[in-house]
Protein backbone atom coordinates (compact mmCIF):
# COMPACT_ATOMS: atom_id res chain seq x y z
CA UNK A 1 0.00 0.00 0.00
CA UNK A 2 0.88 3.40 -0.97
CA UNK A 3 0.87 6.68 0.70
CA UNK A 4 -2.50 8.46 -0.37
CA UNK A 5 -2.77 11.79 -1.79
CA UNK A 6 -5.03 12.84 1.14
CA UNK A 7 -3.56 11.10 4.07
CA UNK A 8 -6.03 10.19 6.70
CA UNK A 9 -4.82 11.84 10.59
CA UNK A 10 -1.56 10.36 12.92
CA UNK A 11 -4.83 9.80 15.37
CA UNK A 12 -7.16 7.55 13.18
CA UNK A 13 -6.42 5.01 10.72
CA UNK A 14 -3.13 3.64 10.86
CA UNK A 15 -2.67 0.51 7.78
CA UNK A 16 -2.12 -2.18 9.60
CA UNK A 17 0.90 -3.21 7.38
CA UNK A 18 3.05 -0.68 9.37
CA UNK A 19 2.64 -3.33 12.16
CA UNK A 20 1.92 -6.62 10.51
CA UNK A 21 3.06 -6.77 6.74
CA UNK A 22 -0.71 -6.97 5.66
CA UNK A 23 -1.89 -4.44 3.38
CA UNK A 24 -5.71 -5.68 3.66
CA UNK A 25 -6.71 -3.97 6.91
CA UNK A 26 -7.11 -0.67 9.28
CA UNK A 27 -6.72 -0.32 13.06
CA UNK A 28 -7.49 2.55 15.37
CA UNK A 29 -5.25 4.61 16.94
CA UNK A 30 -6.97 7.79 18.53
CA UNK A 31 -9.93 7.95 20.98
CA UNK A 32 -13.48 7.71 21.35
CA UNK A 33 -13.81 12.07 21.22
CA UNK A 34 -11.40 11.95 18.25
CA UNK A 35 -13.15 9.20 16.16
CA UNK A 36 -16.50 10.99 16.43
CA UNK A 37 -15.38 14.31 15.34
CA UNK A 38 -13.86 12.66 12.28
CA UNK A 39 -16.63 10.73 11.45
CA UNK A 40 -18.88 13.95 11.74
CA UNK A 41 -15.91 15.45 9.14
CA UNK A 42 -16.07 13.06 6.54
CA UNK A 43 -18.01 13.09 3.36
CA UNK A 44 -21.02 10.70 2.83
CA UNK A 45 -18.81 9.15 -0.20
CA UNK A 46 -15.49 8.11 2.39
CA UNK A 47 -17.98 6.96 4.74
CA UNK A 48 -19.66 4.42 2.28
CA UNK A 49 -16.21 3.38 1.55
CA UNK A 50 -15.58 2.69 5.12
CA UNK A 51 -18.88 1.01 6.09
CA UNK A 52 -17.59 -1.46 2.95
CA UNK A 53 -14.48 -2.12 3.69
CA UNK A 54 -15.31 -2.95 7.40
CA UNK A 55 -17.69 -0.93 9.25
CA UNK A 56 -17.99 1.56 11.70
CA UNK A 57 -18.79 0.26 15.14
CA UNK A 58 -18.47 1.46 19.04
CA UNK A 59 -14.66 0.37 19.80
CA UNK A 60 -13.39 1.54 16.39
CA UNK A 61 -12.92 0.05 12.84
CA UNK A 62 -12.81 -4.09 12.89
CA UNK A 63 -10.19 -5.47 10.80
CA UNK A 64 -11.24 -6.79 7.72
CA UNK A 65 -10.33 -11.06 7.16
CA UNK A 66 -8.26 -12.19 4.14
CA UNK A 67 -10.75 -14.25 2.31
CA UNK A 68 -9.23 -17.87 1.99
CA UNK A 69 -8.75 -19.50 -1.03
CA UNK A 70 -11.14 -21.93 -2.53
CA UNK A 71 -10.36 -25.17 -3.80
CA UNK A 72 -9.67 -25.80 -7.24
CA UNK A 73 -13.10 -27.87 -8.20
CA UNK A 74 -12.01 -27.36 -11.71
CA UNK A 75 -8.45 -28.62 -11.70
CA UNK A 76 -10.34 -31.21 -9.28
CA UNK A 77 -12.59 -32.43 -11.76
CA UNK A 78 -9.86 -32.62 -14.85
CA UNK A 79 -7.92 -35.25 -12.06
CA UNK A 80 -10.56 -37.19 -11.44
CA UNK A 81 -11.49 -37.45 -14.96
CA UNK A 82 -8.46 -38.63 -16.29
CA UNK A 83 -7.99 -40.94 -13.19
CA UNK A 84 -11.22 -42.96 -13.52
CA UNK A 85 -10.05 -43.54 -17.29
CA UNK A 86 -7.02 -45.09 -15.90
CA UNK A 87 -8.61 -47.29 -13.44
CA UNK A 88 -11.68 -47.85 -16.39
CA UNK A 89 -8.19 -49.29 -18.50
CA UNK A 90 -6.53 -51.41 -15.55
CA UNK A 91 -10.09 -52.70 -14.79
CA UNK A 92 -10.30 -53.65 -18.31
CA UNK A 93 -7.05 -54.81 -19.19
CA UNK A 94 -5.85 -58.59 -19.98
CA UNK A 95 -2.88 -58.85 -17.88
CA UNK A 96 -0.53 -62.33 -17.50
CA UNK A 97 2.82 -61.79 -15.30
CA UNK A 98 5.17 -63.65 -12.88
CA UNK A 99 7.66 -61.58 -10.02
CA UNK A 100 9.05 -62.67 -7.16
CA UNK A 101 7.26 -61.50 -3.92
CA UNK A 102 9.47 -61.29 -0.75
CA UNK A 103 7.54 -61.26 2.48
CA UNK A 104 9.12 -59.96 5.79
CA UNK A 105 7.16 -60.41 8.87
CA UNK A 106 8.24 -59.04 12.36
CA UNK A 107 5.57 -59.36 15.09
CA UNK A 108 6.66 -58.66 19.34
CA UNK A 109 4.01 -59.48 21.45
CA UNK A 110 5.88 -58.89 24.72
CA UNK A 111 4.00 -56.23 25.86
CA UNK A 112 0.84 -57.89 25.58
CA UNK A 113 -1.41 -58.24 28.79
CA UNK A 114 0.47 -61.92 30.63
CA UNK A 115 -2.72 -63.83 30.90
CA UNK A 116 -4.70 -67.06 29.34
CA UNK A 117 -4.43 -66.86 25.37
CA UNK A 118 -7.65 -65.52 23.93
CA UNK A 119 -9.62 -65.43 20.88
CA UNK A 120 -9.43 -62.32 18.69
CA UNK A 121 -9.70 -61.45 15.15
CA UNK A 122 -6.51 -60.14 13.37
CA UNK A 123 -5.62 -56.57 14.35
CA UNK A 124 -7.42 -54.92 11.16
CA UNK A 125 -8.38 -56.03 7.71
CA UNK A 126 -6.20 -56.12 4.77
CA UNK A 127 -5.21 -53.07 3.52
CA UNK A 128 -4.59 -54.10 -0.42
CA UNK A 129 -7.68 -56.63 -0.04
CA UNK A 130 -10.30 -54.06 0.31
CA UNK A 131 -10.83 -54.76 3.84
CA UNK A 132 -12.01 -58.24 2.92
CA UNK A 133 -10.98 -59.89 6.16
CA UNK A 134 -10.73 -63.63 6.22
CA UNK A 135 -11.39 -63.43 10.13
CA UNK A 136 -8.28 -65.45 10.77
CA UNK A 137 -7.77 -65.93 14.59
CA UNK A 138 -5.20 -65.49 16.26
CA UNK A 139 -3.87 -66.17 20.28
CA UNK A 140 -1.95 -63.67 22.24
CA UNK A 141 0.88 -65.63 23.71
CA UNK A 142 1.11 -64.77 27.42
CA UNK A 143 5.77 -65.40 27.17
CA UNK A 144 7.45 -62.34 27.87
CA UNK A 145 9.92 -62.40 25.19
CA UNK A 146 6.67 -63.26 22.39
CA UNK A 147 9.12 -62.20 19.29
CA UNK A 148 9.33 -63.79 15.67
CA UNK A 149 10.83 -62.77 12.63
CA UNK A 150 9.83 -64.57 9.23
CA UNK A 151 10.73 -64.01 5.76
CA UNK A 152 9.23 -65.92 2.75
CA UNK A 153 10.17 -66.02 -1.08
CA UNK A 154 7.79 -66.67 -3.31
CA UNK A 155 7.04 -67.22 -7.20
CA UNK A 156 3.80 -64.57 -7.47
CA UNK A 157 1.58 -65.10 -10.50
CA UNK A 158 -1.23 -63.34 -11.32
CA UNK A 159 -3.66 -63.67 -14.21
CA UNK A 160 -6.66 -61.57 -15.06
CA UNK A 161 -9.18 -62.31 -18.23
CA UNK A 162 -12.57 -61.51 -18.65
CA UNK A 163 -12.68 -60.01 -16.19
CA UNK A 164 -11.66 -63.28 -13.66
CA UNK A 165 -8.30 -62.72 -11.42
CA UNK A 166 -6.39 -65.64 -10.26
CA UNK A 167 -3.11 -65.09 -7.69
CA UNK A 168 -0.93 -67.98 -7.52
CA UNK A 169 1.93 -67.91 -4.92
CA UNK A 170 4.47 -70.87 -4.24
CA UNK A 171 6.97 -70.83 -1.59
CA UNK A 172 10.65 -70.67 -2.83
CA UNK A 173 12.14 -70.11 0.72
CA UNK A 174 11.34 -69.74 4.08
CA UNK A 175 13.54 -68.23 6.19
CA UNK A 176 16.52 -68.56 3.90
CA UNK A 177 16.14 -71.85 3.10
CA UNK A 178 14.45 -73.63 0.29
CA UNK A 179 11.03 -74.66 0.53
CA UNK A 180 10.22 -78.33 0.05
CA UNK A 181 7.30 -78.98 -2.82
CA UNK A 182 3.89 -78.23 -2.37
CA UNK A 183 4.57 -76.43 1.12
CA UNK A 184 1.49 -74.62 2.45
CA UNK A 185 1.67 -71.26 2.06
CA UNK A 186 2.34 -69.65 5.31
CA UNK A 187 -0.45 -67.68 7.26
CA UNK A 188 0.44 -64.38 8.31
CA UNK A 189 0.23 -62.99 11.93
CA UNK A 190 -0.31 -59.70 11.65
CA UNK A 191 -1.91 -58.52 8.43
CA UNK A 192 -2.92 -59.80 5.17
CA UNK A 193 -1.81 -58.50 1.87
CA UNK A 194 -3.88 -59.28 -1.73
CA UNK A 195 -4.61 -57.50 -4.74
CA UNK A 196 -2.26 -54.56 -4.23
CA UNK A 197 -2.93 -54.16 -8.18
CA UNK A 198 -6.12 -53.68 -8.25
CA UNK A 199 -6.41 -51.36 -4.89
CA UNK A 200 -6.86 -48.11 -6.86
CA UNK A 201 -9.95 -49.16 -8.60
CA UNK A 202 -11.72 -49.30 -5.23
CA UNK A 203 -10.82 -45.84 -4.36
CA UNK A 204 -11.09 -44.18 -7.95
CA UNK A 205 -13.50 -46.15 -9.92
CA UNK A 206 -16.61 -44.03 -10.97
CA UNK A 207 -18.57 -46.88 -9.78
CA UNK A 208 -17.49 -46.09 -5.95
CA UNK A 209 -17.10 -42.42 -6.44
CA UNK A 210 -20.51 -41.64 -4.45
CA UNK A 211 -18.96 -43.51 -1.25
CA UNK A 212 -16.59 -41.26 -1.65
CA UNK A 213 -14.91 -37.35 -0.89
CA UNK A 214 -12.10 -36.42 -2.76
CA UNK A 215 -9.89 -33.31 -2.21
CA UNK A 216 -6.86 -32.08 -4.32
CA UNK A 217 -3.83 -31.54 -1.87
CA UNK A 218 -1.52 -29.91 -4.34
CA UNK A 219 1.83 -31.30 -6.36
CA UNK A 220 4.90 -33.43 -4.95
CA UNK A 221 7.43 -35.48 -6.48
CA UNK A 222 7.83 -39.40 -6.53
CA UNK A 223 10.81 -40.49 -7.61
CA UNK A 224 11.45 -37.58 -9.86
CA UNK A 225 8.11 -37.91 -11.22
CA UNK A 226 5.92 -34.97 -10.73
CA UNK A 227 2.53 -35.88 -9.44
CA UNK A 228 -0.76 -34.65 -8.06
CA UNK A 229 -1.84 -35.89 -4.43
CA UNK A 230 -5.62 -36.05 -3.45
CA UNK A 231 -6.86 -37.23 -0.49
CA UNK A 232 -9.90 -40.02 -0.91
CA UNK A 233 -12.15 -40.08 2.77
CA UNK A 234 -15.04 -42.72 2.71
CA UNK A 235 -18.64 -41.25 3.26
CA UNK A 236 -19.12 -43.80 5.49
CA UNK A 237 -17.49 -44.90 8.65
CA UNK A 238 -17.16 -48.13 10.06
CA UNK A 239 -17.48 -50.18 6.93
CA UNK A 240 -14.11 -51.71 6.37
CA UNK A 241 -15.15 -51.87 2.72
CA UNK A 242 -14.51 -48.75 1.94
CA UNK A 243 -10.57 -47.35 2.84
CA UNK A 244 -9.53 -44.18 2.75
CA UNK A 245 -5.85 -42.19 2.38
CA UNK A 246 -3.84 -40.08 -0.09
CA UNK A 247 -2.83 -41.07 -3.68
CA UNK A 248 -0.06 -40.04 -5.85
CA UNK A 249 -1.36 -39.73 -9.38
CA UNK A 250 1.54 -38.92 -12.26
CA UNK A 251 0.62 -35.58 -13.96
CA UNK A 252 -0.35 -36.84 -17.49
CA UNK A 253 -2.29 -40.01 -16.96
CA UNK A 254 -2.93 -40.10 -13.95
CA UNK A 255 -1.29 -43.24 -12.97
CA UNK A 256 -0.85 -44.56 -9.58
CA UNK A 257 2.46 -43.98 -7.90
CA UNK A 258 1.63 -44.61 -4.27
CA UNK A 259 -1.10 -45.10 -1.81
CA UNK A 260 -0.56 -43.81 2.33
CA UNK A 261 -3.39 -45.51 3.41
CA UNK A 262 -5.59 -44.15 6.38
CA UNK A 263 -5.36 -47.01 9.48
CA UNK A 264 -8.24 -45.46 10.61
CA UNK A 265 -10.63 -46.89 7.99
CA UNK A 266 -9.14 -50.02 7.96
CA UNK A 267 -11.40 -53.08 9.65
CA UNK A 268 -11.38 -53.85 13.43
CA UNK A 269 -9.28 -50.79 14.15
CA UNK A 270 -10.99 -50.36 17.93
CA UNK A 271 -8.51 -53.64 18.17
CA UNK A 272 -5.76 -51.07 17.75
CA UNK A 273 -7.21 -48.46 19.67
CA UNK A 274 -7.73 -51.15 22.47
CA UNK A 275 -4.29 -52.04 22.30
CA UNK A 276 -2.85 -48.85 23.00
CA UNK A 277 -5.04 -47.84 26.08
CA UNK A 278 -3.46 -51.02 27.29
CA UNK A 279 -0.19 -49.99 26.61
CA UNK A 280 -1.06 -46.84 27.92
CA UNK A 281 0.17 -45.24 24.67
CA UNK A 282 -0.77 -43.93 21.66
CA UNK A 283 -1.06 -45.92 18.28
CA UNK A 284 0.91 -44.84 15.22
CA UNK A 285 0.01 -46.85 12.09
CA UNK A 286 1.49 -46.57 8.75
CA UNK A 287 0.41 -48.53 6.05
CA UNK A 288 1.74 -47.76 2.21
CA UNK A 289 1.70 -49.43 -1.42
CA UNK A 290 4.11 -48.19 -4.09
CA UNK A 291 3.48 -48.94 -7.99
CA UNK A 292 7.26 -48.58 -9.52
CA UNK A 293 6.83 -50.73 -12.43
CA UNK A 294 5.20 -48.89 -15.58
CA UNK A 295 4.15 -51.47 -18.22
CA UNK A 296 2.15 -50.09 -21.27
CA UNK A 297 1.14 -47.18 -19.57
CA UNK A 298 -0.32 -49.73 -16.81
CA UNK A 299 1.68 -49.62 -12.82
CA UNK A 300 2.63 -52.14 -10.75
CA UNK A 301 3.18 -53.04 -7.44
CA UNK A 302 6.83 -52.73 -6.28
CA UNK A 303 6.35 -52.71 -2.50
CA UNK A 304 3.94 -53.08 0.33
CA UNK A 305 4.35 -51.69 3.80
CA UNK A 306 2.36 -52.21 7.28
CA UNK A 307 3.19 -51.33 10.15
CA UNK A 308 1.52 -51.26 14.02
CA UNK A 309 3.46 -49.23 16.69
CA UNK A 310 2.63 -47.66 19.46
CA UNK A 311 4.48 -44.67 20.92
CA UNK A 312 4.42 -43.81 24.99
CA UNK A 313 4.68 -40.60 27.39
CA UNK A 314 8.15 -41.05 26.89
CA UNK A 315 8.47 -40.32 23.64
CA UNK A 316 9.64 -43.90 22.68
CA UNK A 317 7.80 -46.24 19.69
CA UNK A 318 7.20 -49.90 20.41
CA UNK A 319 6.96 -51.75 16.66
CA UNK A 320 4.39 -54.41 17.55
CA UNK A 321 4.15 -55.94 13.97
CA UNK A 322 5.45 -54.77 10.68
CA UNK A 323 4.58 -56.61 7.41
CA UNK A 324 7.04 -55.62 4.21
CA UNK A 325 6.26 -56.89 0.61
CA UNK A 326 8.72 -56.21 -2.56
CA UNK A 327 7.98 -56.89 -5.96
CA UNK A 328 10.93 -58.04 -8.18
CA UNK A 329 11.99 -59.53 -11.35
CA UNK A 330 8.52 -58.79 -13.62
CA UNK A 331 8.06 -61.43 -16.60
CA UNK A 332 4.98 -59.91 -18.55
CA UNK A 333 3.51 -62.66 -21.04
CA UNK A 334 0.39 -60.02 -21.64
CA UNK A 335 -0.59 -56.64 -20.86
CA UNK A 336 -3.58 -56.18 -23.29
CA UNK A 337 -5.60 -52.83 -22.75
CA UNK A 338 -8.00 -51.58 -24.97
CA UNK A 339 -5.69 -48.90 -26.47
CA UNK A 340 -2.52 -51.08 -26.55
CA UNK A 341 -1.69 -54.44 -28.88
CA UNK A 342 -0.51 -57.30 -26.78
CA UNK A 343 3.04 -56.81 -25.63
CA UNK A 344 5.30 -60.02 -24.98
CA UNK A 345 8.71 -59.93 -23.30
């Protein structure tokens, strides 16, 4: 703000950028007896001014807000668009691949209450599944030093045609050493893991978009790839089907980079919640998938992250359970979308 040609008083209106660095508002510096014979002073025209800009009331002038800005519904819209096309083309797309899958499991139960085992579901619901719990029990054990580490290899297939999907996993090695043949898969203790590919149709599909409230958070970078964030919050609460958290789309397509899931909409969370009032701390879960591979303008999982800690008064975190899945060594047969020919490699 400028100096004006007609200056108002040293008693009166002071800008208030003189003291704050905002050019938007006035404050009052004289009295009561000075205001009044100023008011009676001014013209009808400056006093319409004023009465616009902020009004006249019985302590002085009040400061008029900033407006805040609005969100960009437009820019909004064009990302949504173009993100329910990509989802309408990964939905729709013949797909035939192999990777390896490496599964790390770390899961301390020392801290759990030290009394009979009992019967709970798992913690919460998968988080790349949907929230499609299989309602797999699972004991606490009462030892002190409750502590396991696991780590699987396996040979990950998956297969989707007409619209069918079919996941087939076999063990490689457990714990560093080879598997024998026809080894049951092992069952995880803390959380499952399925579909990672297909999470970002549940959250971005048109189908599921009035379950749904989407906000545009701005632009980041993922790897060096520029990309838009927006936050996805379910409509409805307490429905494991429907998860919530902030996606990384790629500025162009709008393909998926990453997923920060939000623990909170996951299944069976009160588990959680219960959890940390016994630990008399507070829960911090972070749960993530990342799509690194790019095939045919389709994205693919690369890794998968869960984890369950709880952090005290102290300031200290106690890692109850973390889950970590990495993708590795791709072998597409077919990635068949309806703009693409097949592709073979």
């Amino acid at each position: 703000m400028v100096a004006s040609k007609n200056p108002l008083p040293a008693v009166g209106l002071t800008p208030s950028w003189l003291d704050t660095g905002e050019p938007a508002a006035y404050h009052w510096s004289g009295g009561e007896d000075t205001m009044r014979k100023m008011i009676l002073k001014m013209t009808p025209a400056l006093l319409i001014i004023l009465c616009a800009s902020g009004g006249l009331i019985g302590d002085g002038l009040a400061r008029q807000e900033i407006p805040q800005p609005q969100p960009d519904t437009f820019q909004l819209g064009l990302v949504l668009k173009s993100a329910r096309e990509y989802c309408r083309r990964l939905e729709r797309a013949a797909l035939d691949f192999i990777c390896l899958e490496e599964v790390s499991e770390t899961v301390n139960t020392s801290r759990d209450r030290r009394e009979a085992p009992v019967k709970q579901v798992t913690s919460f619901a998968s988080v790349s599944g949907y929230g499609n719990s299989r309602d797999r029990q699972l004991s606490f054990n009462s030892r002190p030093d409750a502590k396991h580490n696991s780590a699987y290899l396996y040979d990950y297939q998956f297969i989707r045609r007409e619209g069918k999907v079919e996941e087939k996993r076999v063990l490689l090695e457990k714990n560093g050493k080879k598997a024998k043949d026809k080894t049951p898969t092992p069952q995880m203790a803390a959380f499952n893991f399925a579909d990672i590919l297909l999470a970002p149709i549940q959250l971005l599909d048109e189908h599921y978009q009035e379950y749904y409230s989407y906000r545009l958070l701005g632009k980041d970078t993922v790897d060096g790839t520029e990309a838009w964030i927006l936050e996805v919050a379910p409509k409805l609460t307490g429905f494991s089907r429907y998860l919530g958290g902030r996606i990384w789309l790629k500025v162009g397509d709008s393909s998926v980079l990453r997923i920060e899931w939000d623990p909170t909409t996951f299944g069976h969370f009160e588990a959680i919640l219960a959890r940390g009032e016994s630990y008399k701390a507070t829960p911090e879960v972070r749960s993530r998938s990342e799509f690194g591979f790019e095939k045919n303008g389709l994205r693919f999982p690369s890794v998968d992250f869960t984890e369950e800690a709880y952090r005290g008064a102290d300031g200290k975190s106690f890692v109850r359970a973390r889950t970590s899945v990495v993708y590795k060594d791709y072998k597409f047969f077919s990635v068949e979308t309806e703009s693409a020919v097949k592709i073979r490699s």
